[in-house]
Protein backbone atom coordinates (compact mmCIF):
# COMPACT_ATOMS: atom_id res chain seq x y z
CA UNK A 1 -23.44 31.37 -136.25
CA UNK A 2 -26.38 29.80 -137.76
CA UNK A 3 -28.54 32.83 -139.41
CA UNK A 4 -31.22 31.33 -137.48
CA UNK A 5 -30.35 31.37 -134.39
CA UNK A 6 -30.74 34.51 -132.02
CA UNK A 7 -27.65 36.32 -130.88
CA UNK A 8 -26.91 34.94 -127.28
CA UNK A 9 -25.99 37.78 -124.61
CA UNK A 10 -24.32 37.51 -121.51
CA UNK A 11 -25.50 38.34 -118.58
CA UNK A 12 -25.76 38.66 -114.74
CA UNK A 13 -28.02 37.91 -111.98
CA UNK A 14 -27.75 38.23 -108.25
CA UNK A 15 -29.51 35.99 -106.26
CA UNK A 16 -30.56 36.02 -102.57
CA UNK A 17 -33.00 34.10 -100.02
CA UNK A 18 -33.56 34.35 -96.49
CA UNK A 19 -36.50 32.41 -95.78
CA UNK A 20 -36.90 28.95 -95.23
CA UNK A 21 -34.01 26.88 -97.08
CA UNK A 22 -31.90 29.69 -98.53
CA UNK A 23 -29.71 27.23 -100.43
CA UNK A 24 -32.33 24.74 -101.89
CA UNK A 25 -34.13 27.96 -102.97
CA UNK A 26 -31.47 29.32 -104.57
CA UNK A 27 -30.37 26.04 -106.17
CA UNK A 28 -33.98 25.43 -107.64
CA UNK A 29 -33.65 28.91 -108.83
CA UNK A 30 -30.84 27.89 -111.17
CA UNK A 31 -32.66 24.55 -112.21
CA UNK A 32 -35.35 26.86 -113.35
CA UNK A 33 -33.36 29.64 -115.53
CA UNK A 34 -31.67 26.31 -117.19
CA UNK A 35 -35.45 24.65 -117.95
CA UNK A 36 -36.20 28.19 -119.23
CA UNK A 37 -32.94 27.98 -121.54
CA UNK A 38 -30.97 30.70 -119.86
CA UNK A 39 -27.43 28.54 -119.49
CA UNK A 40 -25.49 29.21 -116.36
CA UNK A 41 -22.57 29.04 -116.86
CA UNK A 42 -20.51 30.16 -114.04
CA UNK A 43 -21.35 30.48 -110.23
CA UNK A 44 -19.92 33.07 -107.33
CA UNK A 45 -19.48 31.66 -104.05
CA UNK A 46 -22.15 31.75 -101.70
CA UNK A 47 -22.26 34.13 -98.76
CA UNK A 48 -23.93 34.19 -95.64
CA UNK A 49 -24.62 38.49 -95.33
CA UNK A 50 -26.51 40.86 -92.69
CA UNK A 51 -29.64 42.26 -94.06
CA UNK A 52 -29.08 45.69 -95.55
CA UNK A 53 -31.41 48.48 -95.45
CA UNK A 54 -34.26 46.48 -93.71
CA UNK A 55 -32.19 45.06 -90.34
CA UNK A 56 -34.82 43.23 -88.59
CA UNK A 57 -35.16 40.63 -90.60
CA UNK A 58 -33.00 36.76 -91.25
CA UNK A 59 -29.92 36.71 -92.32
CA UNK A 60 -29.38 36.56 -96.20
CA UNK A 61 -27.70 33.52 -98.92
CA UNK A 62 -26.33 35.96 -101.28
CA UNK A 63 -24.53 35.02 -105.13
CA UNK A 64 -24.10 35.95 -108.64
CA UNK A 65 -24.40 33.77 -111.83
CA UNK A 66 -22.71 34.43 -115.01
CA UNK A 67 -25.65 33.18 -117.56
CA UNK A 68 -25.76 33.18 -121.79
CA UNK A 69 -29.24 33.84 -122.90
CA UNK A 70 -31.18 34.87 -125.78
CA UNK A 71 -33.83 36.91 -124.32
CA UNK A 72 -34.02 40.18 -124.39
CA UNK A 73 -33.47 42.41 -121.20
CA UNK A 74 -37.15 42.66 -120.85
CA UNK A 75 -38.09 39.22 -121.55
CA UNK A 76 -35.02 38.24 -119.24
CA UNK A 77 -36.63 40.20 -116.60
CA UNK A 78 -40.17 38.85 -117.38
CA UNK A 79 -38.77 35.13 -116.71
CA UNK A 80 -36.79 35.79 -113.77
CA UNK A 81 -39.92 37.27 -112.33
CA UNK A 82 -42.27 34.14 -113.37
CA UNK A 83 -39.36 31.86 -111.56
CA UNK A 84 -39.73 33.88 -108.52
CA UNK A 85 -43.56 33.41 -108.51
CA UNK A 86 -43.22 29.77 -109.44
CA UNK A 87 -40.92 29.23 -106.33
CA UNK A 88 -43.26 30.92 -104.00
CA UNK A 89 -42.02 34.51 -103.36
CA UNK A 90 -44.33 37.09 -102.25
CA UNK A 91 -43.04 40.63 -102.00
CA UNK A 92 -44.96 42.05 -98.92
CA UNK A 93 -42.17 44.86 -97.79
CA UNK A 94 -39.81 46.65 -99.95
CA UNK A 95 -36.06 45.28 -99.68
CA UNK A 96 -37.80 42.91 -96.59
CA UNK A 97 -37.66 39.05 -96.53
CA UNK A 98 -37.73 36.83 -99.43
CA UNK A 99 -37.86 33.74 -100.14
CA UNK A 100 -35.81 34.01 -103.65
CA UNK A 101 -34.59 37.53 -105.34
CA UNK A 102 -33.29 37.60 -109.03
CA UNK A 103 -31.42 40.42 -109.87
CA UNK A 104 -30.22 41.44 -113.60
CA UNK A 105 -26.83 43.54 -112.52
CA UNK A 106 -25.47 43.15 -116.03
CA UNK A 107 -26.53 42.72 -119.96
CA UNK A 108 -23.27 42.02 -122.14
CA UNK A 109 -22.01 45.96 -121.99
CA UNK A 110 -25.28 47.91 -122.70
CA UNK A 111 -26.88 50.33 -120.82
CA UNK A 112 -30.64 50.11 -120.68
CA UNK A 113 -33.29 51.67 -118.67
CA UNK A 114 -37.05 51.17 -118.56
CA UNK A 115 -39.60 51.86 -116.20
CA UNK A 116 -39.18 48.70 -114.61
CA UNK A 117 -35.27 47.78 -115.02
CA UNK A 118 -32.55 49.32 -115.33
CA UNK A 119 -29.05 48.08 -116.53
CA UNK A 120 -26.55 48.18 -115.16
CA UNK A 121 -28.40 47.42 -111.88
CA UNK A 122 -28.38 50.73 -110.06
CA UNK A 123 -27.37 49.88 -106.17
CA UNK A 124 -24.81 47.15 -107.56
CA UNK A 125 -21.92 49.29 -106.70
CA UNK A 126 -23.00 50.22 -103.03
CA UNK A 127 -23.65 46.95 -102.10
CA UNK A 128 -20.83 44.53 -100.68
CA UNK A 129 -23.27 41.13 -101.15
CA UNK A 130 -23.45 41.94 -105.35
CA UNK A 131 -19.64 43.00 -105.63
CA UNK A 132 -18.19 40.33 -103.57
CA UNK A 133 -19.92 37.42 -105.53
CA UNK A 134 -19.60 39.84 -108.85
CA UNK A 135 -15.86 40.18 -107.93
CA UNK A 136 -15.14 36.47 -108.44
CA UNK A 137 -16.54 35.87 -111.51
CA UNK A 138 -15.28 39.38 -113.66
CA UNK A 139 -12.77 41.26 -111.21
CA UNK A 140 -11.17 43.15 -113.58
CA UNK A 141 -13.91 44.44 -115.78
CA UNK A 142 -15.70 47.28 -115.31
CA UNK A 143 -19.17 49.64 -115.30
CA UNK A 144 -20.32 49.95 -118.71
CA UNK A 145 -21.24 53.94 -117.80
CA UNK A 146 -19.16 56.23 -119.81
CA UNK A 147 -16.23 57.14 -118.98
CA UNK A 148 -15.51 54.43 -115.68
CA UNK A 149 -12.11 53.53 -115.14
CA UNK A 150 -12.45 51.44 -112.11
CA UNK A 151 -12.68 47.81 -111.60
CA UNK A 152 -15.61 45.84 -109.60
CA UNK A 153 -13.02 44.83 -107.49
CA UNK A 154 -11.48 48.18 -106.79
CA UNK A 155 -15.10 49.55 -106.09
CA UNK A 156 -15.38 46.27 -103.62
CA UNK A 157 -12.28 47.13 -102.17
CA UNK A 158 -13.22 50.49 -101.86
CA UNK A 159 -16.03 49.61 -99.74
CA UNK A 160 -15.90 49.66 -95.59
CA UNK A 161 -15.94 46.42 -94.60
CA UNK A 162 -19.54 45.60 -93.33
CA UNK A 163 -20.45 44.09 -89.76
CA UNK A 164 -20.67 41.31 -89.55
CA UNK A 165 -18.06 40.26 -92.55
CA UNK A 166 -20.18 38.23 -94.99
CA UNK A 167 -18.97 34.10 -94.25
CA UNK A 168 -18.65 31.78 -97.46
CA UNK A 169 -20.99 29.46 -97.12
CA UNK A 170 -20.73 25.39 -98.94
CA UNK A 171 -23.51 23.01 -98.49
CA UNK A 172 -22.99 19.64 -97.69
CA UNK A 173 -26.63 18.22 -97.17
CA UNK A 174 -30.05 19.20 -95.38
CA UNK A 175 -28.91 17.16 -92.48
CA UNK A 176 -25.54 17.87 -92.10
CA UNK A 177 -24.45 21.77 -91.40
CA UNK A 178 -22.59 24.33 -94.22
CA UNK A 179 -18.81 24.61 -94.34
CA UNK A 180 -18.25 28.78 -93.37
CA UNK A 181 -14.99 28.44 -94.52
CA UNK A 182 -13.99 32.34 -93.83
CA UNK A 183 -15.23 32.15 -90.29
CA UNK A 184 -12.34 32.56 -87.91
CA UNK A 185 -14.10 30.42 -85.43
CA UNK A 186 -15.44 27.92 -86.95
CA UNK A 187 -14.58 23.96 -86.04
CA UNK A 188 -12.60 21.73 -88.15
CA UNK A 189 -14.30 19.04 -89.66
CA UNK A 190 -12.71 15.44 -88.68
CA UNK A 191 -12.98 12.94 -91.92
CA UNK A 192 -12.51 9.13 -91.34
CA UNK A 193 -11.10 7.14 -93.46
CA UNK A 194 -13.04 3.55 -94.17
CA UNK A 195 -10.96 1.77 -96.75
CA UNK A 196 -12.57 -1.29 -97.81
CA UNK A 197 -9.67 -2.59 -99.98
CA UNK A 198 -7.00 -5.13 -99.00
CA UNK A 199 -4.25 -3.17 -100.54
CA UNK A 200 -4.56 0.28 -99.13
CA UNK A 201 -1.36 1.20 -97.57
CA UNK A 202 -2.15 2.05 -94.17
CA UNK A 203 -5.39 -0.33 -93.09
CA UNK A 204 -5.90 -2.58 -96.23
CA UNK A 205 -7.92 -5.12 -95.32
CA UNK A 206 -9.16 -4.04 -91.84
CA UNK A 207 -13.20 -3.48 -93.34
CA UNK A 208 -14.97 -5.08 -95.61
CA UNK A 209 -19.31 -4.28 -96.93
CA UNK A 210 -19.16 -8.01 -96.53
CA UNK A 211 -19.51 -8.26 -92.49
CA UNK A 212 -22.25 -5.51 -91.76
CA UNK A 213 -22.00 -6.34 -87.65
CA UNK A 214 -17.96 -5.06 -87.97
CA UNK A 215 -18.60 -2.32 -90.61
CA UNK A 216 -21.31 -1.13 -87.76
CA UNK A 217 -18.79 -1.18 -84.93
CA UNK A 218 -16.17 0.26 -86.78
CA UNK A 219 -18.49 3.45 -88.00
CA UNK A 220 -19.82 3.65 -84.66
CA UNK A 221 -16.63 4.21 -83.30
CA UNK A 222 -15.63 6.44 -85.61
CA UNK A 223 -18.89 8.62 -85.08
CA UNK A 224 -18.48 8.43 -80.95
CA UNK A 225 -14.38 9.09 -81.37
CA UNK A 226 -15.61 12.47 -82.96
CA UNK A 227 -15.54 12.07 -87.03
CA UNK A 228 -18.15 14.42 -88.53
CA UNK A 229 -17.28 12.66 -92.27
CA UNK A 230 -17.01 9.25 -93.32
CA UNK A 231 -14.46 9.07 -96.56
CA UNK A 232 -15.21 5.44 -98.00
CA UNK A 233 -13.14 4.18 -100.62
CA UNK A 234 -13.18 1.10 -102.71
CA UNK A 235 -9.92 0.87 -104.51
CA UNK A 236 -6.59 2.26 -102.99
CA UNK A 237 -4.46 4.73 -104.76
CA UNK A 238 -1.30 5.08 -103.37
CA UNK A 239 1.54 5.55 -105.42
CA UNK A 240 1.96 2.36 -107.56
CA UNK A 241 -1.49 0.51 -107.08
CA UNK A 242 -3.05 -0.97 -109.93
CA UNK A 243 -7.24 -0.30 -110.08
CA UNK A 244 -9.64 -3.11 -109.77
CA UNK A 245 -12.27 -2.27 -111.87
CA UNK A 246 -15.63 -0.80 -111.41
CA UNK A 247 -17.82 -3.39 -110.66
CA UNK A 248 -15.51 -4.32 -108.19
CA UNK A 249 -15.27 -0.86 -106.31
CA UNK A 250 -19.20 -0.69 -106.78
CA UNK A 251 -20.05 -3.97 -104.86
CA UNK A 252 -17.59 -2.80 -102.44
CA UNK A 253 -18.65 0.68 -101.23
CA UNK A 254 -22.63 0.61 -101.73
CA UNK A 255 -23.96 -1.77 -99.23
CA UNK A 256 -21.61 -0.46 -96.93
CA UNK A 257 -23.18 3.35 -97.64
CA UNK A 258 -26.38 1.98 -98.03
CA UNK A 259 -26.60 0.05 -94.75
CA UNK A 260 -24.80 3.24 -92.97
CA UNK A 261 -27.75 5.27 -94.03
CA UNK A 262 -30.45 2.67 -93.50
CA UNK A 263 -29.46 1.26 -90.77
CA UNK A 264 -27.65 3.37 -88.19
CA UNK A 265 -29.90 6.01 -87.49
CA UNK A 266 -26.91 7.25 -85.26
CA UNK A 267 -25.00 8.10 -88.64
CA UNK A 268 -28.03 10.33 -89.78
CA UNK A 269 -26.24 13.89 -89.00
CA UNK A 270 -23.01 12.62 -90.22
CA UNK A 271 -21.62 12.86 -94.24
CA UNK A 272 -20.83 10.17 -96.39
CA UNK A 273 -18.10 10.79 -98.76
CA UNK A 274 -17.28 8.40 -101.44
CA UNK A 275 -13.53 8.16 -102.96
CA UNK A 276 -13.55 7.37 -106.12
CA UNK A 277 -12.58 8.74 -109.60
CA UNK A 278 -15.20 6.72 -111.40
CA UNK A 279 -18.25 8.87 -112.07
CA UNK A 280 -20.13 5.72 -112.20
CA UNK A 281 -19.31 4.81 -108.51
CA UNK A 282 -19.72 8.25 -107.45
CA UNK A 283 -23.42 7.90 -108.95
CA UNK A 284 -24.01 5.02 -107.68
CA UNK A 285 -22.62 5.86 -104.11
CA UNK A 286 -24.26 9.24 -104.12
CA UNK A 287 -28.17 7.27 -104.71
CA UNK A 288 -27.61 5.09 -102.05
CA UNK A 289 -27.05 8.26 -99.48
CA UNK A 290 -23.71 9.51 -100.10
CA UNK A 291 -23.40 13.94 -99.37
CA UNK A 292 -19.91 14.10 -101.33
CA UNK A 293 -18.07 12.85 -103.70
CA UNK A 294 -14.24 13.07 -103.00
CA UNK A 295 -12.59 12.32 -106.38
CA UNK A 296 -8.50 12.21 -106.05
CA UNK A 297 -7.98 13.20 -109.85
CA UNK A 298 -10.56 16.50 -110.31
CA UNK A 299 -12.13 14.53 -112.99
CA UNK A 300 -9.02 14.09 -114.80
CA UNK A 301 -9.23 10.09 -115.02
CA UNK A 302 -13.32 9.59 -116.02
CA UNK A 303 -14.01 12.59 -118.07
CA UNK A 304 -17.86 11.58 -117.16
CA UNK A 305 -17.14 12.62 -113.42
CA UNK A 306 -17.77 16.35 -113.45
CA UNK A 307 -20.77 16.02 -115.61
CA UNK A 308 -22.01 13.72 -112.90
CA UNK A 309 -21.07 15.44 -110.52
CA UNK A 310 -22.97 17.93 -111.44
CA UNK A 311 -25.99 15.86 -112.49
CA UNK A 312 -26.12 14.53 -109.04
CA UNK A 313 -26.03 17.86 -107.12
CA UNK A 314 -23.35 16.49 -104.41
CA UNK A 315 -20.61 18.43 -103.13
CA UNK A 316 -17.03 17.77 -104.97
CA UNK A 317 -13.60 17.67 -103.53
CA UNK A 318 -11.04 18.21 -105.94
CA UNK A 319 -7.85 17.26 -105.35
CA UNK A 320 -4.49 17.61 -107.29
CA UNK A 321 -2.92 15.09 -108.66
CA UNK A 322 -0.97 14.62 -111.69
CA UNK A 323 -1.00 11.50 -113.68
CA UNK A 324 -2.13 8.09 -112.02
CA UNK A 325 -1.36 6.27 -109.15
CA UNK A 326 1.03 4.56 -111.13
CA UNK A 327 2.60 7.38 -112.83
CA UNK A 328 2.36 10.16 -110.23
CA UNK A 329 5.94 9.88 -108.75
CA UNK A 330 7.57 10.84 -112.03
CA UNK A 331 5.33 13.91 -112.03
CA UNK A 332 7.27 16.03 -109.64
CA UNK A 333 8.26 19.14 -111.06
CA UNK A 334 7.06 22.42 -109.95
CA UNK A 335 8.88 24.85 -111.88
CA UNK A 336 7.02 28.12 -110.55
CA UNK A 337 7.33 26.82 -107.05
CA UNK A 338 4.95 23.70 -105.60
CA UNK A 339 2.29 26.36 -104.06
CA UNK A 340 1.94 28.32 -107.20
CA UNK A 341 1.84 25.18 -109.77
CA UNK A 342 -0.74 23.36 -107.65
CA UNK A 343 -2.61 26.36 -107.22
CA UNK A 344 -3.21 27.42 -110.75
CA UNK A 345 -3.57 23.46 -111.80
CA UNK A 346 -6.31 23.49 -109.14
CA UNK A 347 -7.54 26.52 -110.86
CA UNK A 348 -7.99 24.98 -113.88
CA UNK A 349 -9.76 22.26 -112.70
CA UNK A 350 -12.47 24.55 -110.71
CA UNK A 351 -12.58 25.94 -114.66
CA UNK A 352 -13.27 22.74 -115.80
CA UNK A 353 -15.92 21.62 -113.19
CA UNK A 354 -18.05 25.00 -113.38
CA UNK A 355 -17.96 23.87 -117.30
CA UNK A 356 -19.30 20.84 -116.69
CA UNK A 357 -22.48 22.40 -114.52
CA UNK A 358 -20.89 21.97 -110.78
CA UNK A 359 -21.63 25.06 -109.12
CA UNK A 360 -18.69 26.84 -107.37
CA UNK A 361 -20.09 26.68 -103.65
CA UNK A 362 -20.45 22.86 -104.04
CA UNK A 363 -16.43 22.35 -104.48
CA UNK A 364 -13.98 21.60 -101.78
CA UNK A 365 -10.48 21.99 -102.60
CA UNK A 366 -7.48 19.31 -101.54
CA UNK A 367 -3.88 20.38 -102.64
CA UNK A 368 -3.09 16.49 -102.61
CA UNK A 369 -0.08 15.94 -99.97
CA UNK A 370 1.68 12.80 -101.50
CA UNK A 371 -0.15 12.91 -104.53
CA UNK A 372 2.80 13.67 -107.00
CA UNK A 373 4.34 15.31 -104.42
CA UNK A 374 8.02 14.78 -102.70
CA UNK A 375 8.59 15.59 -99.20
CA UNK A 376 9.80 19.32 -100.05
CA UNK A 377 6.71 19.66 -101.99
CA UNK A 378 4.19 18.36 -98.94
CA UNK A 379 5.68 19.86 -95.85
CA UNK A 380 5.26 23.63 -98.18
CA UNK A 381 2.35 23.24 -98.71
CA UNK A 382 1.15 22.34 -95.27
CA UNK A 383 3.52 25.54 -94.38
CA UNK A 384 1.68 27.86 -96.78
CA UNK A 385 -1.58 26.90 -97.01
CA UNK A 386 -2.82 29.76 -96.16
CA UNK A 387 -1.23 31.48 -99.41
CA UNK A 388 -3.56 28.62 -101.43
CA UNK A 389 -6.47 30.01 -99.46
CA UNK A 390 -6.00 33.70 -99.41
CA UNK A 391 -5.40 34.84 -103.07
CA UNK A 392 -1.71 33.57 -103.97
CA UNK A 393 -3.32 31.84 -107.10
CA UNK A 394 -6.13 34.36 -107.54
CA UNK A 395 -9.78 32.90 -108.14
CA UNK A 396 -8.90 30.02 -105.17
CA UNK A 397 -10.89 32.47 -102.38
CA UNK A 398 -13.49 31.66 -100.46
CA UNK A 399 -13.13 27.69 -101.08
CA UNK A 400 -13.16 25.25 -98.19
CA UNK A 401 -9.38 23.14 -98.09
CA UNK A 402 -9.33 19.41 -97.31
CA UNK A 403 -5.54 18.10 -95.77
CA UNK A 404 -4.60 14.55 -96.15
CA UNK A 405 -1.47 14.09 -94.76
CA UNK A 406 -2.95 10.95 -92.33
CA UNK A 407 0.47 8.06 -92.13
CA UNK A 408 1.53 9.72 -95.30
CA UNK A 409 4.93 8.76 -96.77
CA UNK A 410 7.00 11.65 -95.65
CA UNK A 411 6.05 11.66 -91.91
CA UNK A 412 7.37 8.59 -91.97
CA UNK A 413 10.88 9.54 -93.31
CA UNK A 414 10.64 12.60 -90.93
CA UNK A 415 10.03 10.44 -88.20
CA UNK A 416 11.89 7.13 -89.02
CA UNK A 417 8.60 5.24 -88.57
CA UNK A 418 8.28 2.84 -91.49
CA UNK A 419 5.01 1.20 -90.29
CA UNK A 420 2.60 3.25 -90.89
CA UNK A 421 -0.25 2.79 -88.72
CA UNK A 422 2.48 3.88 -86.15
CA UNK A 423 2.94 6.96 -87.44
CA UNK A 424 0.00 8.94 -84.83
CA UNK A 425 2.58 11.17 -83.61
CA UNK A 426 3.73 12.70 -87.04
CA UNK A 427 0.43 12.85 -88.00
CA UNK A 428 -0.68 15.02 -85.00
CA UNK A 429 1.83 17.76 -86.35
CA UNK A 430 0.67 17.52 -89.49
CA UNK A 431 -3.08 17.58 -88.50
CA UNK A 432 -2.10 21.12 -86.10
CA UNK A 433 -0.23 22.52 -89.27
CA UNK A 434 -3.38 22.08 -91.56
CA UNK A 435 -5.88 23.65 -88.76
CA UNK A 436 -3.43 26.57 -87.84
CA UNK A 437 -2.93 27.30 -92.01
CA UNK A 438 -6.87 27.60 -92.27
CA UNK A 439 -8.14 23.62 -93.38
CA UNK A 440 -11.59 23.07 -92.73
CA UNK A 441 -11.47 19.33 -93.04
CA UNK A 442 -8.51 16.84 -92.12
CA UNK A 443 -8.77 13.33 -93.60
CA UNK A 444 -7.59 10.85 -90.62
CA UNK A 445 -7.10 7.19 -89.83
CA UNK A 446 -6.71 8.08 -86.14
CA UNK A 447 -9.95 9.38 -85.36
CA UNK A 448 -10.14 9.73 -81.35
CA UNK A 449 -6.39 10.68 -81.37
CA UNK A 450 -6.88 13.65 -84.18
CA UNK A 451 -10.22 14.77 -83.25
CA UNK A 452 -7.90 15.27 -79.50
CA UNK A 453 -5.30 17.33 -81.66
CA UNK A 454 -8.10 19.25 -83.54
CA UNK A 455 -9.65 20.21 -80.68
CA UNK A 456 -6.96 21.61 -79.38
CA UNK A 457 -5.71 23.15 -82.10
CA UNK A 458 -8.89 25.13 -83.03
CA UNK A 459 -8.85 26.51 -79.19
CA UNK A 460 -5.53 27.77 -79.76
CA UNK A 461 -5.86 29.03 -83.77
CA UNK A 462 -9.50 29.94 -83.71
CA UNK A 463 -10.79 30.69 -80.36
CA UNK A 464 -13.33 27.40 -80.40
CA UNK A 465 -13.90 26.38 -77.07
């Protein structure tokens, strides 16, 4: 370390908001420690939490940020408070509402008190809406008080389970309503497909940016047949394709967003979702009004992606995938089990984004059915989903899952069907397996025929009515 440089500390600060937009608040919050050079470098989930101590009041945004600093625990505090002020909060009633809170819980392993702070933060350990978040980031550490032999996730386990349960919470856009991917009733998300490529392998050449008139019929329908999510993709990859270059998938996929934003008003409380692994298209896309940016390789094929991802503020998908399109069917073997290997290469790749800036409520996860998978591979992990979901690969919790398994290769085989826009049938299974093993979005060609099925199905698996 340069001699001249201060010692850098790590640290930890809860956030929380209930007043006006909780999210933005919270997000602007974190643009402001960065501009006053304290790095974040890891996010919590966010979660949607009951007030505590003061009940009459809005319901809370709760989180925790890992951050490397150089200030000192006073001059930390000091900043934090000066953020607050700059974004607007007034403190009028003790624990009441606030617009933003910032919260030092932790300082590397010391234990400091002053009149105004203490470290670590006192209530930390009573509080389910600072251990949860806490939990995610460091679950296996522990207090820094002498002599403390138990883990912040022990102490959150430890904890009765508060009323209501606190609901993970991922923001898509101000017009289009969070993903509460631990509520058991919530809907499922239908996402169309719009392929404008002449080579994709269920509906190549069906759409084209080039007539606006049919691209506006065709996202009508897809709007009025229930989709919630437009996926738009300018070059296919199934197994085998060969790409067509960026300026190519550019001029193909922003007119079409841009007119869908500009010009069908009925589109306004609907997401955009661009498909690409280029972090060039997913800028592009994501200026002319896209909410997410849906890239099939985690950043593994444009190592500009996540940081652009996180430049741009969008919500990420991240699906596995191993290899290319034209390399992926080689890349079969799972020798821990398909579940497990996916799980802990999907891991990585959360790693890898929250490195690059993206923060971990803005990432949807996709284990990639078909994507250098066999049939074995796809139908267990549409079988045990939930495992992905629910801690089999520890650190996946709380994420909202994406299933793809729309015409896909092996409901075809399963069903003998080889054409594959036939294949609605196979696909309804497949689209009742994801919803009943916790998905929160299924991708579909079949939009009035699987938003049928996932009505249905989240009567049946989550009491939605």
């Amino acid at each position: 370390m340069d001699a001249h440089q201060p010692p850098m500390h790590r640290a930890f600060i809860a956030f929380g908001s209930n007043v006006g937009d909780r999210i933005e608040m919270i997000e602007a919050a974190c643009r402001e420690m960065e501009r006053a050079s304290i790095r974040v470098k890891r996010t919590s989930s966010l979660f949607e939490t009951a007030p505590m101590y003061v009940l009459d009041q809005d319901p809370f945004i709760n989180g925790v940020c890992e951050v490397e600093t150089s200030l000192s625990p006073m001059d930390l505090l000091d900043t934090l408070q000066s953020i607050e002020i700059g974004l607007g909060r007034k403190k009028l009633i003790d624990k009441g509402p606030r617009s933003i809170d910032l919260d030092i819980l932790l300082y590397d392993q010391q234990i400091f008190s002053h009149e105004r702070l203490s470290i670590p933060h006192q209530l930390m350990l009573e509080r389910d809406f600072v251990l949860r978040p806490l939990s995610q980031l460091i679950p296996h550490e522990r207090p820094p008080f002498p002599g403390h032999s138990t883990t912040y996730l022990a102490h959150l386990k430890s904890l009765a389970p508060p009323t209501p349960f606190p609901v993970a919470t991922t923001p898509i856009s101000p017009t289009f309503p969070a993903i509460h991917s631990t509520a058991p009733n919530r809907r499922t998300h239908i996402m169309a497909i719009l392929n404008l490529t002449p080579d994709s392998f269920s509906d190549g050449g069906r759409h084209s940016a080039q007539d606006l008139d049919a691209l506006t019929t065709t996202v009508r329908d897809m709007i009025h047949a229930g989709a919630t999510i437009i996926d738009i993709g300018g070059e296919s990859t199934r197994p085998g394709s060969q790409p067509v270059g960026e300026a190519e998938e550019l001029r193909r996929v922003v007119p079409a967003i841009r007119h869908i934003r500009t010009a069908m008003p009925e589109a306004a409380g609907v997401a955009i979702s661009i498909d690409t692994y280029r972090a060039r298209v997913a800028e592009a896309a994501v200026a002319a009004g896209a909410d997410i940016i849906n890239d099939v390789s985690a950043g593994l094929l444009d190592p500009e992606m996540l940081p652009t991802a996180a430049r741009t503020g969008a919500t990420v998908i991240l699906m596995h995938m191993r290899g290319n399109p034209a390399t992926m069917t080689r890349l079969t073997d799972y020798p821990n089990g398909v579940v497990q290997d996916v799980g802990r290469e999907l891991r990585a790749r959360v790693a890898a984004a929250e490195a690059a800036g993206v923060r971990r409520w803005r990432i949807i996860l996709d284990p990639g059915l078909g994507f250098a998978k066999n049939e074995p591979h796809d139908l267990a992990l549409l079988r045990d989903l939930p495992q992905l979901r629910t801690g089999a690969v520890e650190g996946l919790e709380y994420f909202p899952w994406l299933m793809g398994p729309s015409r896909k290769r092996f409901v075809g085989r399963l069903t003998g069907v080889t054409k594959a826009s036939d294949r609605t049938w196979g696909t309804a299974a497949t689209v009742t397996a994801s919803i009943a093993g916790g998905a929160d979005i299924v991708r579909v060609h079949d939009v009035k025929e699987m938003w049928q099925v996932g009505r249905v199905a989240d009567a049946i698996y989550r009491g939605v009515v």
